[in-house]
N, C-alpha and C. Protein backbone atom coordinates (compact mmCIF):
# COMPACT_ATOMS: atom_id res chain seq x y z
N UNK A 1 -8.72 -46.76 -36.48
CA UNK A 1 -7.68 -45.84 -36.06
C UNK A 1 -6.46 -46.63 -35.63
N UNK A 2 -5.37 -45.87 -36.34
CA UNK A 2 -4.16 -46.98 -35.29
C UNK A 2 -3.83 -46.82 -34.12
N UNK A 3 -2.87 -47.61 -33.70
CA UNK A 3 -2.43 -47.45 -32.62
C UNK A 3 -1.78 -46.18 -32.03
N UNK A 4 -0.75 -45.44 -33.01
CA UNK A 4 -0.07 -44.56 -33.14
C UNK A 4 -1.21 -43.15 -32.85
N UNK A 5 -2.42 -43.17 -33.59
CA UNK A 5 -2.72 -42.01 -33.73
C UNK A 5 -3.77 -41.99 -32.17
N UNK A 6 -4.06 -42.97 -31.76
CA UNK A 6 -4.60 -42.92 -30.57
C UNK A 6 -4.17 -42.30 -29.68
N UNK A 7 -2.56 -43.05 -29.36
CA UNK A 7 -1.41 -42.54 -28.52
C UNK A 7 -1.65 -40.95 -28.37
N UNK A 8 -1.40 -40.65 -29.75
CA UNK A 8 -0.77 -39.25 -29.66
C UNK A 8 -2.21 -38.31 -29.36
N UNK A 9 -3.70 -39.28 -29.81
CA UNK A 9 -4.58 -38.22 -28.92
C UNK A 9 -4.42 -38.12 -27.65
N UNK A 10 -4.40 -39.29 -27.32
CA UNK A 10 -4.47 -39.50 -25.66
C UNK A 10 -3.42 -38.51 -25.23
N UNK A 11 -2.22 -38.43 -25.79
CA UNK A 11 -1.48 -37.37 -25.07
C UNK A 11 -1.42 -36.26 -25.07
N UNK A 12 -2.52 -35.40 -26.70
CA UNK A 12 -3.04 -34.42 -26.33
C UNK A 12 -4.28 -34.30 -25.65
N UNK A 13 -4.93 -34.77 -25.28
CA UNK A 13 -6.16 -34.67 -24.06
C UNK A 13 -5.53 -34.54 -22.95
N UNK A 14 -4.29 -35.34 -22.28
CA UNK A 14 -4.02 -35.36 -21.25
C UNK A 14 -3.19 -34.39 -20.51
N UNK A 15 -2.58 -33.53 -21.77
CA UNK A 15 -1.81 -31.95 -22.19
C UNK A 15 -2.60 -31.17 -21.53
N UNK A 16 -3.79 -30.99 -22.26
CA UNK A 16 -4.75 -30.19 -22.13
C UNK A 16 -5.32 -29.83 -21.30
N UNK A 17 -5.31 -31.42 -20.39
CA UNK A 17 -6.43 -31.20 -19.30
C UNK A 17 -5.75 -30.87 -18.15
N UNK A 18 -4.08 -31.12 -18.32
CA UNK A 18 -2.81 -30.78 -17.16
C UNK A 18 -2.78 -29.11 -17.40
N UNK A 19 -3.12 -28.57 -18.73
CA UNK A 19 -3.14 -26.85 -18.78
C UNK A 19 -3.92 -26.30 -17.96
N UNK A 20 -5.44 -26.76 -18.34
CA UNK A 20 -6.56 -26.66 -17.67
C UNK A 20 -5.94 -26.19 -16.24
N UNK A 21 -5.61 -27.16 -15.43
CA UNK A 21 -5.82 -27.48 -14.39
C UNK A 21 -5.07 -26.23 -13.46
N UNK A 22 -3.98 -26.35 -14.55
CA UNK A 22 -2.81 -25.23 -13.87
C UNK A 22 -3.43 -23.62 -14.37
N UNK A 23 -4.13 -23.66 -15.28
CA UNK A 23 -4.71 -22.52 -15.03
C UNK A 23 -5.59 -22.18 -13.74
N UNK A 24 -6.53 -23.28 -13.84
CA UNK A 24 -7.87 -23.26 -13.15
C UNK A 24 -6.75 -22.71 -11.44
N UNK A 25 -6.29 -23.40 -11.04
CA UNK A 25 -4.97 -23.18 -9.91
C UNK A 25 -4.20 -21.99 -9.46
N UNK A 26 -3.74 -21.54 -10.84
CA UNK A 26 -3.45 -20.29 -10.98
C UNK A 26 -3.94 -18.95 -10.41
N UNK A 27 -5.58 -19.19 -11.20
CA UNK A 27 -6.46 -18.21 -11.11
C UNK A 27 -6.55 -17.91 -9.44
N UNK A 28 -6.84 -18.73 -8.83
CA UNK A 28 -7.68 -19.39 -7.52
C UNK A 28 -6.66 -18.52 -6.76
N UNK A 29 -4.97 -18.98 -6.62
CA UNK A 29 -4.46 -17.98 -6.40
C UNK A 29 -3.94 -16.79 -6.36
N UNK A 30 -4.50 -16.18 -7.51
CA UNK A 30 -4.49 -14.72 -8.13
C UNK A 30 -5.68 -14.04 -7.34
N UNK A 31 -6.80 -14.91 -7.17
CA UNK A 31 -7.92 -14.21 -6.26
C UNK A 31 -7.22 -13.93 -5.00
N UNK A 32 -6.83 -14.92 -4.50
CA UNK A 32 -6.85 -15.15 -3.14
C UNK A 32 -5.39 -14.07 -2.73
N UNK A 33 -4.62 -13.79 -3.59
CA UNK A 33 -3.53 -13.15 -2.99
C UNK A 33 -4.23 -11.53 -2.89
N UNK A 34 -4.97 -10.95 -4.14
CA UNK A 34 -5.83 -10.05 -4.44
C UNK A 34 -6.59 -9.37 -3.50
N UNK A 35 -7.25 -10.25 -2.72
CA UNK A 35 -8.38 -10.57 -1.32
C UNK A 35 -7.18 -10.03 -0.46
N UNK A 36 -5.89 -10.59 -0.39
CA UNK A 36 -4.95 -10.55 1.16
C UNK A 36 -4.48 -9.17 0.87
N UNK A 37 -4.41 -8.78 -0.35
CA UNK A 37 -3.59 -7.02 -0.39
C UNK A 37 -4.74 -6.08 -0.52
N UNK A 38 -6.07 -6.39 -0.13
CA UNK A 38 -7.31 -5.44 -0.06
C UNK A 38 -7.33 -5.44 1.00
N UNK A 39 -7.25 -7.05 2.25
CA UNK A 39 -7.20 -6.60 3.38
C UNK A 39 -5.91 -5.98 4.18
N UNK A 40 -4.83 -6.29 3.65
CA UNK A 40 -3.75 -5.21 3.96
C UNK A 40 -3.73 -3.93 3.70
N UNK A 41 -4.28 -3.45 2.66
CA UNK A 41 -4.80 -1.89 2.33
C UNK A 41 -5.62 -1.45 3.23
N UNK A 42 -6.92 -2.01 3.74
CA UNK A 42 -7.69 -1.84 4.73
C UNK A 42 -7.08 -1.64 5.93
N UNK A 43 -6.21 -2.62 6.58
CA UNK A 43 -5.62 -2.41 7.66
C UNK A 43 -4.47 -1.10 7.76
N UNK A 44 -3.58 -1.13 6.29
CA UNK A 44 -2.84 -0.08 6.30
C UNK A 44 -3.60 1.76 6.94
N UNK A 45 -5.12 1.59 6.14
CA UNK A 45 -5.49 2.89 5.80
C UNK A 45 -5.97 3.00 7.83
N UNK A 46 -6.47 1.98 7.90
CA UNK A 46 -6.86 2.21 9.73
C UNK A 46 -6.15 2.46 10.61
N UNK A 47 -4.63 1.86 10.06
CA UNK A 47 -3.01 2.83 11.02
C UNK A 47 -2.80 3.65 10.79
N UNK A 48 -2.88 4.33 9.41
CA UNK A 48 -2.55 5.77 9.39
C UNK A 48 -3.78 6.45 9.68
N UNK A 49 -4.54 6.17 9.79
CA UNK A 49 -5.81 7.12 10.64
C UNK A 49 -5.62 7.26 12.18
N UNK A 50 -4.96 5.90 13.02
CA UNK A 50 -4.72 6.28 14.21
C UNK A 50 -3.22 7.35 14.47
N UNK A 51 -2.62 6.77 13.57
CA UNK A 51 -1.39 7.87 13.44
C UNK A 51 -1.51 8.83 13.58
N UNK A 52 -2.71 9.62 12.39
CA UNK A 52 -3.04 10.78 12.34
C UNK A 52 -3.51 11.41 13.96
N UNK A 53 -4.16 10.39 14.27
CA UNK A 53 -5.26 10.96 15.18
C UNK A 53 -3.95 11.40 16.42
N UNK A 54 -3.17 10.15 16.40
CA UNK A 54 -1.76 9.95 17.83
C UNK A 54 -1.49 11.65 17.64
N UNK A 55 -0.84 12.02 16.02
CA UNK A 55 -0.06 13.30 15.59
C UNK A 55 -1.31 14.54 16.50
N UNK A 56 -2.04 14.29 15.69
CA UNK A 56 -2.86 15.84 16.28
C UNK A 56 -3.21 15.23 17.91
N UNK A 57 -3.05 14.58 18.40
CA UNK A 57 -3.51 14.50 20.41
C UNK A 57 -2.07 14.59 20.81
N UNK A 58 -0.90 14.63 20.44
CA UNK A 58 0.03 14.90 20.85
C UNK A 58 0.38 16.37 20.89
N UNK A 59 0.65 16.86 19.36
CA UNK A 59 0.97 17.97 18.89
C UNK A 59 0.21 19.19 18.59
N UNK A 60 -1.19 18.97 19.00
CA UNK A 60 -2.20 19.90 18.61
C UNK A 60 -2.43 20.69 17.34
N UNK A 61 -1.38 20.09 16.05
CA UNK A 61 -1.46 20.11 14.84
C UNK A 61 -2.17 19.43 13.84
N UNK A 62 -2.74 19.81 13.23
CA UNK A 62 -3.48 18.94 12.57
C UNK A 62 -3.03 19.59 10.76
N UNK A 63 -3.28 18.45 10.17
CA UNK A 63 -2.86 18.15 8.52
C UNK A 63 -3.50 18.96 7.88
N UNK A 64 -3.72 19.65 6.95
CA UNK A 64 -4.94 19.92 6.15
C UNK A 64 -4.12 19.69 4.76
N UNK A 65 -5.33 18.89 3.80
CA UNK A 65 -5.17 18.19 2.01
C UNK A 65 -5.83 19.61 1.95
C-alpha cells in the first residue's frame, strides 16, 4: 500500500470516529434535556393543582371540564 493511500485511510477512520463521537454526545444530551422537560411538566402540573385548589378555598368556585 502506499503512502498516500494510507494517509487518506487514516483520515477517514479518524472522520468517522470524530462523527461517532459527536453523535454518541449528542444523543446523551437529547436524553438528558428530555428527562429536565418531564420533570418541569411534572412540577408545572403540581402548581396548577395547588392553584386550582388556592381558586376554589378562596372563591368557593370550583372549575368543572
Amino acid at each position: 500500500m502506499s503512502p498516500e493511500l494510507i494517509a487518506i485511510l487514516t483520515i477517514g477512520v479518524s472522520l468517522g470516529g470524530g462523527q461517532l463521537a459527536t453523535a454518541v454526545w449528542v444523543a446523551g444530551r437529547f436524553e438528558r434535556v428530555g428527562n429536565e422537560m418531564a420533570d418541569l411538566r411534572q412540577r408545572l402540573a403540581r402548581l396548577e393543582g395547588l392553584l386550582d385548589g388556592l381558586r376554589e378555598a378562596i372563591s368557593g368556585w370550583r372549575e368543572t371540564v
